[in-house]
N, C-alpha and C. Protein backbone atom coordinates (compact mmCIF):
# COMPACT_ATOMS: atom_id res chain seq x y z
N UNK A 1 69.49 146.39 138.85
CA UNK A 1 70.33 145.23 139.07
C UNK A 1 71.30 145.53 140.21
N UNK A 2 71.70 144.60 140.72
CA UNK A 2 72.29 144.75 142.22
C UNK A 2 73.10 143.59 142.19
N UNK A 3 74.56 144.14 142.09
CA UNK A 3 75.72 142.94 142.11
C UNK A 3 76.55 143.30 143.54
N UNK A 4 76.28 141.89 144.23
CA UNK A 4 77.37 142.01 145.58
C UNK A 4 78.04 140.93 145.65
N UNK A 5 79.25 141.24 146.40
CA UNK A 5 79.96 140.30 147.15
C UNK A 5 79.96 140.34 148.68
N UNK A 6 79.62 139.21 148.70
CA UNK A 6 79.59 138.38 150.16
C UNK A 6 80.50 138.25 150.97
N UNK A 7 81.77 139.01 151.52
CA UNK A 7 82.70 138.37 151.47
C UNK A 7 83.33 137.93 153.06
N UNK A 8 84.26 136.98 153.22
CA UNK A 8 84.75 136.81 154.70
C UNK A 8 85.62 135.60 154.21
N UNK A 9 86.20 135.17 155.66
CA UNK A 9 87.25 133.92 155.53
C UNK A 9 86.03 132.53 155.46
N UNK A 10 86.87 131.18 155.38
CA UNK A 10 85.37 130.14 155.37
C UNK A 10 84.78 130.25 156.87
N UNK A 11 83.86 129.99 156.63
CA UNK A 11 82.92 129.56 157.98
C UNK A 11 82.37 130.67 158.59
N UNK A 12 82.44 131.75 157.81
CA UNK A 12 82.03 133.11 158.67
C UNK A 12 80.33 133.15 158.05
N UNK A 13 79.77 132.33 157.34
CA UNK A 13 78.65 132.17 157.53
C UNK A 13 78.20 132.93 155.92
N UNK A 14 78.97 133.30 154.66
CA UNK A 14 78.63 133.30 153.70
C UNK A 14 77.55 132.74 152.59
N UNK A 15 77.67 131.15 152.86
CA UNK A 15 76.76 130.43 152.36
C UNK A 15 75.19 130.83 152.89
N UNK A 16 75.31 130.78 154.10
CA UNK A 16 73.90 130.62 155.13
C UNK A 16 73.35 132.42 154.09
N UNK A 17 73.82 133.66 154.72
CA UNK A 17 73.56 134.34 154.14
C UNK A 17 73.13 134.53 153.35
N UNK A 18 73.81 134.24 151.63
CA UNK A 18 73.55 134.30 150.58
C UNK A 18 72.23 133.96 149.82
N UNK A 19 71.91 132.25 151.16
CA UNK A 19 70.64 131.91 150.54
C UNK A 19 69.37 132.85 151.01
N UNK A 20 69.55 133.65 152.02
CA UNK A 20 68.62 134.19 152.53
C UNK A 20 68.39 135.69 151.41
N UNK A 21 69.62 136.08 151.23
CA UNK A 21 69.28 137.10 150.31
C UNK A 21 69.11 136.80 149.13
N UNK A 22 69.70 136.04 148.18
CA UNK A 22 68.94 135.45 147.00
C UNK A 22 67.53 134.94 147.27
N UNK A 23 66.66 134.85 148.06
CA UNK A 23 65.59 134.98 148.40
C UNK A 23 64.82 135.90 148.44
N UNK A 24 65.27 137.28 148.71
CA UNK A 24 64.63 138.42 148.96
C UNK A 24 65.05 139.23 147.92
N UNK A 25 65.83 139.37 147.22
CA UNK A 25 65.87 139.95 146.24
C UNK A 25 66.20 139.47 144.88
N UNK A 26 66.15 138.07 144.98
CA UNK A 26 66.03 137.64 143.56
C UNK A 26 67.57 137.70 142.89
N UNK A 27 68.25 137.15 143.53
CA UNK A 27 69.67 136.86 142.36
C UNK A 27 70.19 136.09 142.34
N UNK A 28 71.14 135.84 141.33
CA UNK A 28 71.57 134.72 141.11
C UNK A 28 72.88 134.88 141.76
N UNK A 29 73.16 133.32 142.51
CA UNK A 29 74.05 133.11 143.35
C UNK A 29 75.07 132.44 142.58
N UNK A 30 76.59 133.12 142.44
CA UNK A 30 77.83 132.70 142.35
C UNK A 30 78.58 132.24 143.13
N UNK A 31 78.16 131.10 143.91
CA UNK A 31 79.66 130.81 144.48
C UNK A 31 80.99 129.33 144.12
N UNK A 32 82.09 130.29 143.37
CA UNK A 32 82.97 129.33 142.78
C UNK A 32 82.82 128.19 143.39
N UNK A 33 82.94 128.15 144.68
CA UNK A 33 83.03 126.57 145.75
C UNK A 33 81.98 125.42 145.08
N UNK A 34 80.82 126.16 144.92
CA UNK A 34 79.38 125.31 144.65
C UNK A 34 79.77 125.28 143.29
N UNK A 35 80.16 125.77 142.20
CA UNK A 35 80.45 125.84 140.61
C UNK A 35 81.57 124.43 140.46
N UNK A 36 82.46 124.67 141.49
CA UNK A 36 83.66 123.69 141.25
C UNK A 36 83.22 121.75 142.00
N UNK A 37 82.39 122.08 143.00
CA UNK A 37 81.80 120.91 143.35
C UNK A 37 80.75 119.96 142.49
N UNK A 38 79.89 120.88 142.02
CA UNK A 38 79.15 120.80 141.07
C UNK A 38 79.73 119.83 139.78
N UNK A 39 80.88 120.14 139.09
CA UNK A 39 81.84 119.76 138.47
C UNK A 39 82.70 118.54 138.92
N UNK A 40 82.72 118.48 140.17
CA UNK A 40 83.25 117.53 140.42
C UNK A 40 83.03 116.25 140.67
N UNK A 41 81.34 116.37 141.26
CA UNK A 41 80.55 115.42 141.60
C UNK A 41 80.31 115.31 139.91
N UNK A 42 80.28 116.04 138.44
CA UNK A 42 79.93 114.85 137.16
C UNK A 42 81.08 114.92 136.49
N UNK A 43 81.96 114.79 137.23
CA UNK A 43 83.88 114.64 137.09
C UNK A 43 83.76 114.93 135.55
N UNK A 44 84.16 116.25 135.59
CA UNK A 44 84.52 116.87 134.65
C UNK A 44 85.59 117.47 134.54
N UNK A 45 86.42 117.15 133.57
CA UNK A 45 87.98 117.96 133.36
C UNK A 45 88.40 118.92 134.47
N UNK A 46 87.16 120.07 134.45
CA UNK A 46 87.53 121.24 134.99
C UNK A 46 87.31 120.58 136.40
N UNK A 47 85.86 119.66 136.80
CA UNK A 47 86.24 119.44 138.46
C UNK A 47 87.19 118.41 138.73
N UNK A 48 87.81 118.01 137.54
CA UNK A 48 89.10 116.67 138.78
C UNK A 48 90.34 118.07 138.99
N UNK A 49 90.62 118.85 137.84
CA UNK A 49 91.50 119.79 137.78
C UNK A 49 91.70 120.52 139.15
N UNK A 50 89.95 121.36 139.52
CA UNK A 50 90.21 122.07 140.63
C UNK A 50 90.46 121.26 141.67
N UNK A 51 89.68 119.73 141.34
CA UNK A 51 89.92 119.22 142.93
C UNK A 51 91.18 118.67 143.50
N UNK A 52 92.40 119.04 142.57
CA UNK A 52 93.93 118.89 143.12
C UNK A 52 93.81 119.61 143.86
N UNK A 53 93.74 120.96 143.87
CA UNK A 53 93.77 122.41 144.37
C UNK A 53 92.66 122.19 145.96
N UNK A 54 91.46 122.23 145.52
CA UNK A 54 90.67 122.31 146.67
C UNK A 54 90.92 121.27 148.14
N UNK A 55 90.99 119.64 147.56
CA UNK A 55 91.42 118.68 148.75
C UNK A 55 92.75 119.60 149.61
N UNK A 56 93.29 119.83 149.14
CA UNK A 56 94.73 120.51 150.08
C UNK A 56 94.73 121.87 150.86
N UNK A 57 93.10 122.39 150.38
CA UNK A 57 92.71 123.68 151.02
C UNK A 57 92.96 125.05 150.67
N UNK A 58 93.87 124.76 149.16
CA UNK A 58 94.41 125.74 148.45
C UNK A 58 93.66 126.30 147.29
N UNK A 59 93.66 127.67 146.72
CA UNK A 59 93.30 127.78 145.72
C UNK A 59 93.34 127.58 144.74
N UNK A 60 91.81 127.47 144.15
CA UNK A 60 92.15 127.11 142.57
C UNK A 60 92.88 128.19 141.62
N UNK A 61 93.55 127.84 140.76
CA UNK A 61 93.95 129.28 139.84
C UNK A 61 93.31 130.15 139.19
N UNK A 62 93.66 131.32 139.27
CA UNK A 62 92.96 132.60 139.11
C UNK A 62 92.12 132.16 137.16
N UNK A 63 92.89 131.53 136.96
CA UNK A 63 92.80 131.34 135.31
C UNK A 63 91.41 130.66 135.06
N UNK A 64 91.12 129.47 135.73
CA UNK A 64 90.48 128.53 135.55
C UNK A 64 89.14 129.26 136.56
N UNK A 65 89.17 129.85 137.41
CA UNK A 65 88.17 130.29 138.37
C UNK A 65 87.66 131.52 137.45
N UNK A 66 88.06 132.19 136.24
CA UNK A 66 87.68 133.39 136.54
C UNK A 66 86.99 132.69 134.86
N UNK A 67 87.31 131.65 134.05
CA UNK A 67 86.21 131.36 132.97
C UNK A 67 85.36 130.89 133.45
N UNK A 68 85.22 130.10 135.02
CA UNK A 68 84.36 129.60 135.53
C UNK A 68 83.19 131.13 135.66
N UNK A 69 83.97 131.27 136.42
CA UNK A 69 82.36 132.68 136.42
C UNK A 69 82.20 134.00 135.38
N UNK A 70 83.11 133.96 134.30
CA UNK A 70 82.76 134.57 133.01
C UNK A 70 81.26 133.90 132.13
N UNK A 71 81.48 132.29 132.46
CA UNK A 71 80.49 131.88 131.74
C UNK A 71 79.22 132.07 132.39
N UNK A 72 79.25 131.75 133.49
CA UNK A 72 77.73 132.01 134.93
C UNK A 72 76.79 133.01 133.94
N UNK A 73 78.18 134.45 134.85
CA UNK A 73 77.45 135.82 134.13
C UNK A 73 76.62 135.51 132.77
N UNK A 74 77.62 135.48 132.33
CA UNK A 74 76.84 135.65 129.93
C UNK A 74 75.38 134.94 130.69
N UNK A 75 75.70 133.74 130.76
CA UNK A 75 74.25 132.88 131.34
C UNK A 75 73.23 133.88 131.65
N UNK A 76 73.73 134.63 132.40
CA UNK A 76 72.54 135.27 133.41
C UNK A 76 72.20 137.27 133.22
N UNK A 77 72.53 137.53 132.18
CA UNK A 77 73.11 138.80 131.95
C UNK A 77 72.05 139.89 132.09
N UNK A 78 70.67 138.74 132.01
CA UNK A 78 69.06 139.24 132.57
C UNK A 78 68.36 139.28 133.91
N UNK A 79 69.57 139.17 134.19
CA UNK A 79 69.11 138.80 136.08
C UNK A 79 68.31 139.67 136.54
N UNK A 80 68.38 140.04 137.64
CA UNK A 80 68.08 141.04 138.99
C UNK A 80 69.32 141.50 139.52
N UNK A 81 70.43 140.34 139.27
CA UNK A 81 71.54 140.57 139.95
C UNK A 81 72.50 139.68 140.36
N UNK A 82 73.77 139.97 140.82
CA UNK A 82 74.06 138.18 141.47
C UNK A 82 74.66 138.36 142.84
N UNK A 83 74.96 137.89 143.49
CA UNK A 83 75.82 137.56 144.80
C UNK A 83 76.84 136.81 144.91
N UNK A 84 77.98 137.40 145.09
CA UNK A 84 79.46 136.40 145.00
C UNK A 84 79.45 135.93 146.02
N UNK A 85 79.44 134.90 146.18
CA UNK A 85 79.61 133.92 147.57
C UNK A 85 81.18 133.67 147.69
N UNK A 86 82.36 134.39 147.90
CA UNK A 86 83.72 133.64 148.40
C UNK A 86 84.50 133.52 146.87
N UNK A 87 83.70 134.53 146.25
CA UNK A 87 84.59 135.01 144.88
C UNK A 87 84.50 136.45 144.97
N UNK A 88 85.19 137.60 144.64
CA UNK A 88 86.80 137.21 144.15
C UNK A 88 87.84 136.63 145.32
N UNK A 89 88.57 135.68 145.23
CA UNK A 89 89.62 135.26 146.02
C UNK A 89 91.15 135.95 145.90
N UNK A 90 91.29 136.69 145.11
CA UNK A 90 92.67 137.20 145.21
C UNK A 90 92.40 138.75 144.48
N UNK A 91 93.33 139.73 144.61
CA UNK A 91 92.84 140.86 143.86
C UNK A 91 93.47 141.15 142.50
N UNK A 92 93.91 139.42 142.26
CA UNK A 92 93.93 139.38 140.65
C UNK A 92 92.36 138.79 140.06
N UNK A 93 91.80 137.94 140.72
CA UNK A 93 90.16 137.99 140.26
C UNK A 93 89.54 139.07 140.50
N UNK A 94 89.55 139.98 141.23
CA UNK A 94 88.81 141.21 141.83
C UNK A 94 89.21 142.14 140.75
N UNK A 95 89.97 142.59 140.23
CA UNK A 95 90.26 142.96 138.68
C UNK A 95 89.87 142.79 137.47
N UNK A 96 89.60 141.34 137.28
CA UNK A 96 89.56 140.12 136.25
C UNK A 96 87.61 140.59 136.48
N UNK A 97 87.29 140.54 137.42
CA UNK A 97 85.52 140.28 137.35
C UNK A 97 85.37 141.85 137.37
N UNK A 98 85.67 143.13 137.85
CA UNK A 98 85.70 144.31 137.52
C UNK A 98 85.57 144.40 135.85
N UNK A 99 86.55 144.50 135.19
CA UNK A 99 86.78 144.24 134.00
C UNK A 99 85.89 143.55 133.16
N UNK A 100 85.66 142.54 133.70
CA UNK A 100 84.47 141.50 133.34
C UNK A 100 83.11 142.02 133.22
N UNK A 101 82.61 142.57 134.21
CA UNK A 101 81.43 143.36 134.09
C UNK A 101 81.68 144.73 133.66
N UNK A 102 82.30 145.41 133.47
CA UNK A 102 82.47 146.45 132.82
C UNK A 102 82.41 145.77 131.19
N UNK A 103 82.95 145.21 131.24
CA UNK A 103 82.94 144.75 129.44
C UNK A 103 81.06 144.46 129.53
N UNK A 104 80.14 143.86 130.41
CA UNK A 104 78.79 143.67 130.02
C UNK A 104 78.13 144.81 130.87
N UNK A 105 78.64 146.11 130.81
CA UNK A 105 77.51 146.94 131.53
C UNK A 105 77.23 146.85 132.86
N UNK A 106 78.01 146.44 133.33
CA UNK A 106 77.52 146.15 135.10
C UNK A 106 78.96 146.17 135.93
N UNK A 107 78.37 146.69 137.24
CA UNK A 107 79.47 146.75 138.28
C UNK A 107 79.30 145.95 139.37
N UNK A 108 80.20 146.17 140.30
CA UNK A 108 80.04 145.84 141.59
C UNK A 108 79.40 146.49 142.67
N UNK A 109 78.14 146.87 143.18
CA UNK A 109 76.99 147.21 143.95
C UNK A 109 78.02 147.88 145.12
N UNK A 110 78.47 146.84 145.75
CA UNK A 110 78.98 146.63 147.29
C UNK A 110 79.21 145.43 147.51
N UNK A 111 80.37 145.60 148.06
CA UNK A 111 81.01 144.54 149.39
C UNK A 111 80.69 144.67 150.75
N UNK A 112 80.21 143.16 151.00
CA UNK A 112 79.62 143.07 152.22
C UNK A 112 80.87 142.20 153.19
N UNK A 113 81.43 142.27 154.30
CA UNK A 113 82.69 141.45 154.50
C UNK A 113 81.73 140.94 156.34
N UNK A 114 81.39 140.02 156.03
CA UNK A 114 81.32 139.10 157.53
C UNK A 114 82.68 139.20 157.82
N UNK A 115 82.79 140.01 159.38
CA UNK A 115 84.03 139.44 160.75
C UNK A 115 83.69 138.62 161.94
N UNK A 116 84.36 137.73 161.49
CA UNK A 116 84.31 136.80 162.34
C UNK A 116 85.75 135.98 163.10
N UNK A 117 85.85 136.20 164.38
CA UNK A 117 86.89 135.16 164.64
C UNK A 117 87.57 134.17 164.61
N UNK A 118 88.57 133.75 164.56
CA UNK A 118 89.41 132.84 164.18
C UNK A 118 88.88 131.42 164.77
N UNK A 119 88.52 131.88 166.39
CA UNK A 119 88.47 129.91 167.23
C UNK A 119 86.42 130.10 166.70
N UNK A 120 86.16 131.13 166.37
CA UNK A 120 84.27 130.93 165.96
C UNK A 120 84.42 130.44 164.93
N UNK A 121 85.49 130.68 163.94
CA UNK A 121 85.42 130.05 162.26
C UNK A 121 85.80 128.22 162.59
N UNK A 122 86.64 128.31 163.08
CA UNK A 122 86.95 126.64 163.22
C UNK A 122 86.10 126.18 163.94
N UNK A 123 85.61 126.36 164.68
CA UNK A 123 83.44 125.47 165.71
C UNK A 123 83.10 125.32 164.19
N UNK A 124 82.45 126.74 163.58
CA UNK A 124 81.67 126.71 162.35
C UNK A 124 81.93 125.85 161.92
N UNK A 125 83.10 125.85 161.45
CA UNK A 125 83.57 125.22 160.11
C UNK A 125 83.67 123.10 160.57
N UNK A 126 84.01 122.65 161.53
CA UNK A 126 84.02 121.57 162.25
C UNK A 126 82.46 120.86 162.47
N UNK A 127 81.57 122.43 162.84
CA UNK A 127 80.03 121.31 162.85
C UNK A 127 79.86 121.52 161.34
N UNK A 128 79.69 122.00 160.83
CA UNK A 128 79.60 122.27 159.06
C UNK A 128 80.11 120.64 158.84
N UNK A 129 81.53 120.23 159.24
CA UNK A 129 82.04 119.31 158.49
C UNK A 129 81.04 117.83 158.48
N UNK A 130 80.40 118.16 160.18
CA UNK A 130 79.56 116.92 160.37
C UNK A 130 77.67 117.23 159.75
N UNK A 131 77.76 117.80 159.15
CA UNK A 131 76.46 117.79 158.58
C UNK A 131 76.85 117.61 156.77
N UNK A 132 78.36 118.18 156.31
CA UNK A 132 78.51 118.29 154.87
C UNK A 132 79.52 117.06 154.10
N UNK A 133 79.79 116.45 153.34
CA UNK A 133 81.06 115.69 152.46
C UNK A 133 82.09 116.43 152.52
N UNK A 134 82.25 117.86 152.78
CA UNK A 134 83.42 118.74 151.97
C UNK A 134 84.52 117.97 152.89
N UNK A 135 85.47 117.76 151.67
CA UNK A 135 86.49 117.34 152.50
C UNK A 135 87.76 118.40 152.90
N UNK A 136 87.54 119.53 152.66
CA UNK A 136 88.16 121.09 153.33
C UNK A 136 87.42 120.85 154.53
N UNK A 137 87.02 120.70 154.96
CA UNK A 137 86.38 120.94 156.05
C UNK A 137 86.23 119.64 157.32
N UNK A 138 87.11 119.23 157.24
CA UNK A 138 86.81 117.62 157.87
C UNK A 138 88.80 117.41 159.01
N UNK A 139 89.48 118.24 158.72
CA UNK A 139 90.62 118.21 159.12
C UNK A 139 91.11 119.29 159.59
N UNK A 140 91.71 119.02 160.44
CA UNK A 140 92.24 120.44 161.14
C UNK A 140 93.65 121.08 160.53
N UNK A 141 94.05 120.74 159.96
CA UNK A 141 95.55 120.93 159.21
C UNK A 141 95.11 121.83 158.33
N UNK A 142 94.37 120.96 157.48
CA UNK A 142 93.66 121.84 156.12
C UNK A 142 92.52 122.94 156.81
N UNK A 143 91.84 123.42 157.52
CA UNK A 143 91.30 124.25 158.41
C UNK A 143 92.40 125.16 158.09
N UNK A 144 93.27 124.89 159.17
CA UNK A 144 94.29 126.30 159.57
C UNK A 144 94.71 126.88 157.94
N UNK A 145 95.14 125.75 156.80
CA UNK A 145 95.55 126.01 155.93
C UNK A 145 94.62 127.12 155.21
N UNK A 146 93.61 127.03 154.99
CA UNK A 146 92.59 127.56 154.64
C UNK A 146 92.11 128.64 155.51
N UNK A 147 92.36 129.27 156.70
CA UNK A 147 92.58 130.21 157.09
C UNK A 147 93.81 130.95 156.66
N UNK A 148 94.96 130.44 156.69
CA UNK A 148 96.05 131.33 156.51
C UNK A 148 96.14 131.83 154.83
N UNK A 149 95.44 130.58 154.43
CA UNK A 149 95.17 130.96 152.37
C UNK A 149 94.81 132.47 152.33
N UNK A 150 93.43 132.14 153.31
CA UNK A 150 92.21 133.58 153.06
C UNK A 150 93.15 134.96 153.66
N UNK A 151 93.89 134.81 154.30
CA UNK A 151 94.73 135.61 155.32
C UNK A 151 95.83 136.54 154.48
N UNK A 152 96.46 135.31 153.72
CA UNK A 152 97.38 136.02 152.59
C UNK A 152 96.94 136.13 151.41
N UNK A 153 95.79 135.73 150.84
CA UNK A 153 95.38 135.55 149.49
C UNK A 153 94.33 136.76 149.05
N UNK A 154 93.30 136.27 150.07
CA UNK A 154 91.71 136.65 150.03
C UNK A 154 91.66 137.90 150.65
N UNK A 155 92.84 137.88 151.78
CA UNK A 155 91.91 138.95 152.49
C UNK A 155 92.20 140.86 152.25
N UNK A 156 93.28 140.74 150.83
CA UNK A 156 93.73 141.71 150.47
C UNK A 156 92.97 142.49 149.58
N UNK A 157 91.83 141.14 148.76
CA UNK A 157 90.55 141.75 148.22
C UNK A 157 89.61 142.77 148.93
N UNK A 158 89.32 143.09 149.89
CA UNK A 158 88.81 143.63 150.48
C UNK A 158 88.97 145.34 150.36
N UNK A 159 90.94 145.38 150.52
CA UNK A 159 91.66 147.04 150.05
C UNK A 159 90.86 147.23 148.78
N UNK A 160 90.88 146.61 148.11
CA UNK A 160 90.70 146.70 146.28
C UNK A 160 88.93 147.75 146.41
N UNK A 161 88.11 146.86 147.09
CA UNK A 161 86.45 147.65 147.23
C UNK A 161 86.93 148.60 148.07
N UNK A 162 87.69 148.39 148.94
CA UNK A 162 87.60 149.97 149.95
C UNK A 162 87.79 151.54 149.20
N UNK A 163 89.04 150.57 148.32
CA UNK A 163 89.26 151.97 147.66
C UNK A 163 88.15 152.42 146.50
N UNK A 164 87.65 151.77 146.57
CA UNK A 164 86.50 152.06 145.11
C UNK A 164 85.23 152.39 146.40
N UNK A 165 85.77 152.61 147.18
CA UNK A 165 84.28 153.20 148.21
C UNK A 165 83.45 152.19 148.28
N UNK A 166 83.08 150.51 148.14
CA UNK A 166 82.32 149.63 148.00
C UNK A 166 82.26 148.64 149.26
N UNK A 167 83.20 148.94 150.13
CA UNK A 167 83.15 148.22 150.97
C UNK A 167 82.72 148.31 152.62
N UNK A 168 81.48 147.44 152.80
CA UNK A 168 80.83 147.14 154.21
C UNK A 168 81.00 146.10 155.08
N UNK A 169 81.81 146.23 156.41
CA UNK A 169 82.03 145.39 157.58
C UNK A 169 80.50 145.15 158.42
N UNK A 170 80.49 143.74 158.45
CA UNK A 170 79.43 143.34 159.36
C UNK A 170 80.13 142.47 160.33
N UNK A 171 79.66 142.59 161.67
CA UNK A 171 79.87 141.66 162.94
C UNK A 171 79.14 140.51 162.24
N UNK A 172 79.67 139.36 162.02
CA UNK A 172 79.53 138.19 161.69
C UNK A 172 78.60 136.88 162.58
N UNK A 173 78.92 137.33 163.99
CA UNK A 173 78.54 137.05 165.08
C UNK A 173 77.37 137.41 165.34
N UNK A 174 76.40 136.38 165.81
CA UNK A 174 74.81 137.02 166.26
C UNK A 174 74.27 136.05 165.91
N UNK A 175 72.91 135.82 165.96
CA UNK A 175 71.35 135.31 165.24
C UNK A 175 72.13 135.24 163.72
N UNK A 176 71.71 134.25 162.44
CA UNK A 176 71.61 134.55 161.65
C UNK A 176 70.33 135.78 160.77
N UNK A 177 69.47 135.87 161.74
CA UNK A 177 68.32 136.83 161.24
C UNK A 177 68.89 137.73 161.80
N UNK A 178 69.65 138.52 163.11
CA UNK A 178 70.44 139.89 162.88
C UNK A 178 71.49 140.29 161.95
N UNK A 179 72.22 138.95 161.60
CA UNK A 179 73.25 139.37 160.81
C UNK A 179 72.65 139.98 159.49
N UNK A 180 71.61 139.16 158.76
CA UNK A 180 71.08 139.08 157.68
C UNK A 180 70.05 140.45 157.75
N UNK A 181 69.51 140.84 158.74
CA UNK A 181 68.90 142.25 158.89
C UNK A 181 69.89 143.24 158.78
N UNK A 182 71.14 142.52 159.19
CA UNK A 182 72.39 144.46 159.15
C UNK A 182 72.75 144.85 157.26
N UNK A 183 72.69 143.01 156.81
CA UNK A 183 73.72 142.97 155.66
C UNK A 183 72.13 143.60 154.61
N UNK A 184 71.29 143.36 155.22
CA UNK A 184 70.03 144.30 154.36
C UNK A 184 70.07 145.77 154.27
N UNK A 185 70.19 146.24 155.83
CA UNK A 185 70.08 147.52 155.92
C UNK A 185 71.20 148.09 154.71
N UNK A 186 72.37 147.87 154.78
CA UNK A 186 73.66 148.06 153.84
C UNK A 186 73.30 148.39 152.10
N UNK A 187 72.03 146.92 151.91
CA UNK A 187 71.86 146.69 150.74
C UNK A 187 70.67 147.58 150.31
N UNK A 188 70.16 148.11 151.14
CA UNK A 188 68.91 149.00 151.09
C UNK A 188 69.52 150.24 151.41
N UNK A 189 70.23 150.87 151.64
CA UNK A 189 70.55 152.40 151.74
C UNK A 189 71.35 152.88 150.39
C-alpha cells in the first residue's frame, strides 16, 4: 500500500497529476476540494456549511475536513493506497491524518510538493476558471486570497513531512508527462 500526498499551492497542477497516477497505480484519490463539491452540488448540511468557507477562498475547518476524510479512509481501508490531492491543509490536519492512519495501520508513503510560481499559478488557475464552475477560481481577489491562505496556512505542512524525512520537491513547470515521469521516479525508488 502506498499513501501520498500531492502537495502545492492551487493551480500548481495537483488535480491533473493525481489522475494520472491513480491510474498507474491504482489508488484511491482524496481530494477534500472534490469531497466538499461533491456535497455541495446534493446540498448537504456538510456542503452548504463548507461552502461559506470555500466561496471566500478560505478554509474549511480543520474539524469538519478531517471527518470528511476519516470516513473516505474506513471506506477504503482495502485499497492499494490513496493520494491526497490538497489535503492536509494546515499542520493541525497533518497531525489529525498521521494519527488517523496510525490508528488503521498505515502511514504516510511520501510527500510529493509541485513548485510552481506565483504569476504561472494565476494563468493556471484563470484558464482552469474558463473551462470549470469553481467559483474560487473565477476572481482575482479571491485568487490572491487563496494564495496567501496556502502561504500562511498550507504551506507550513510541508516542515511537518520534512522532518519525518517524507518530503519530495518537484519543478512543477514542464510537459505534464515530465512532471508526472519525475513525481514517478520519487514514487518508485
Amino acid at each position: 500500500m502506498k499513501n501520498i500526498i500531492l502537495f502545492g499551492p492551487p493551480g500548481a497542477g495537483k488535480g491533473t497529476q493525481s489522475n494520472k497516477l491513480i491510474q498507474k497505480y491504482n489508488l484511491i484519490h482524496l481530494s477534500t476540494g472534490d469531497l466538499f463539491r461533491i456535497h455541495l452540488n446534493n446540498k448537504t448540511e456538510l456542503g452548504l456549511e463548507a461552502k461559506k468557507f470555500m466561496d471566500n477562498g478560505n478554509l474549511v475547518p480543520d474539524s469538519i475536513v478531517i471527518n470528511t476524510v476519516e470516513k473516505k479512509i474506513l471506506e477504503n481501508l482495502n485499497s492499494n493506497g490513496f493520494i491526497f490531492d490538497g489535503f492536509p491543509r494546515t499542520v493541525n490536519q497533518a497531525i489529525a491524518l498521521d494519527q488517523m492512519l496510525v490508528k488503521n495501520n498505515l502511514i504516510i508513503d511520501l510527500m510529493i510538493a509541485l513548485n510552481v510560481n506565483d504569476e504561472e499559478l494565476k494563468e493556471r488557475i484563470k484558464k482552469r476558471a474558463l473551462v470549470s464552475s469553481r467559483i474560487d477560481d473565477q476572481n482575482e481577489e479571491k485568487i490572491n486570497n487563496r494564495l496567501q491562505v496556502y502561504t500562511k496556512e498550507t504551506l507550513p505542512v510541508s516542515n511537518h513531512y520534512r522532518k519525518l524525512d517524507k518530503y519530495n520537491e518537484i519543478n512543477g513547470i514542464g510537459s505534464i508527462d515530465d512532471i508526472f515521469n519525475k513525481i514517478c521516479s520519487k514514487i518508485d525508488k
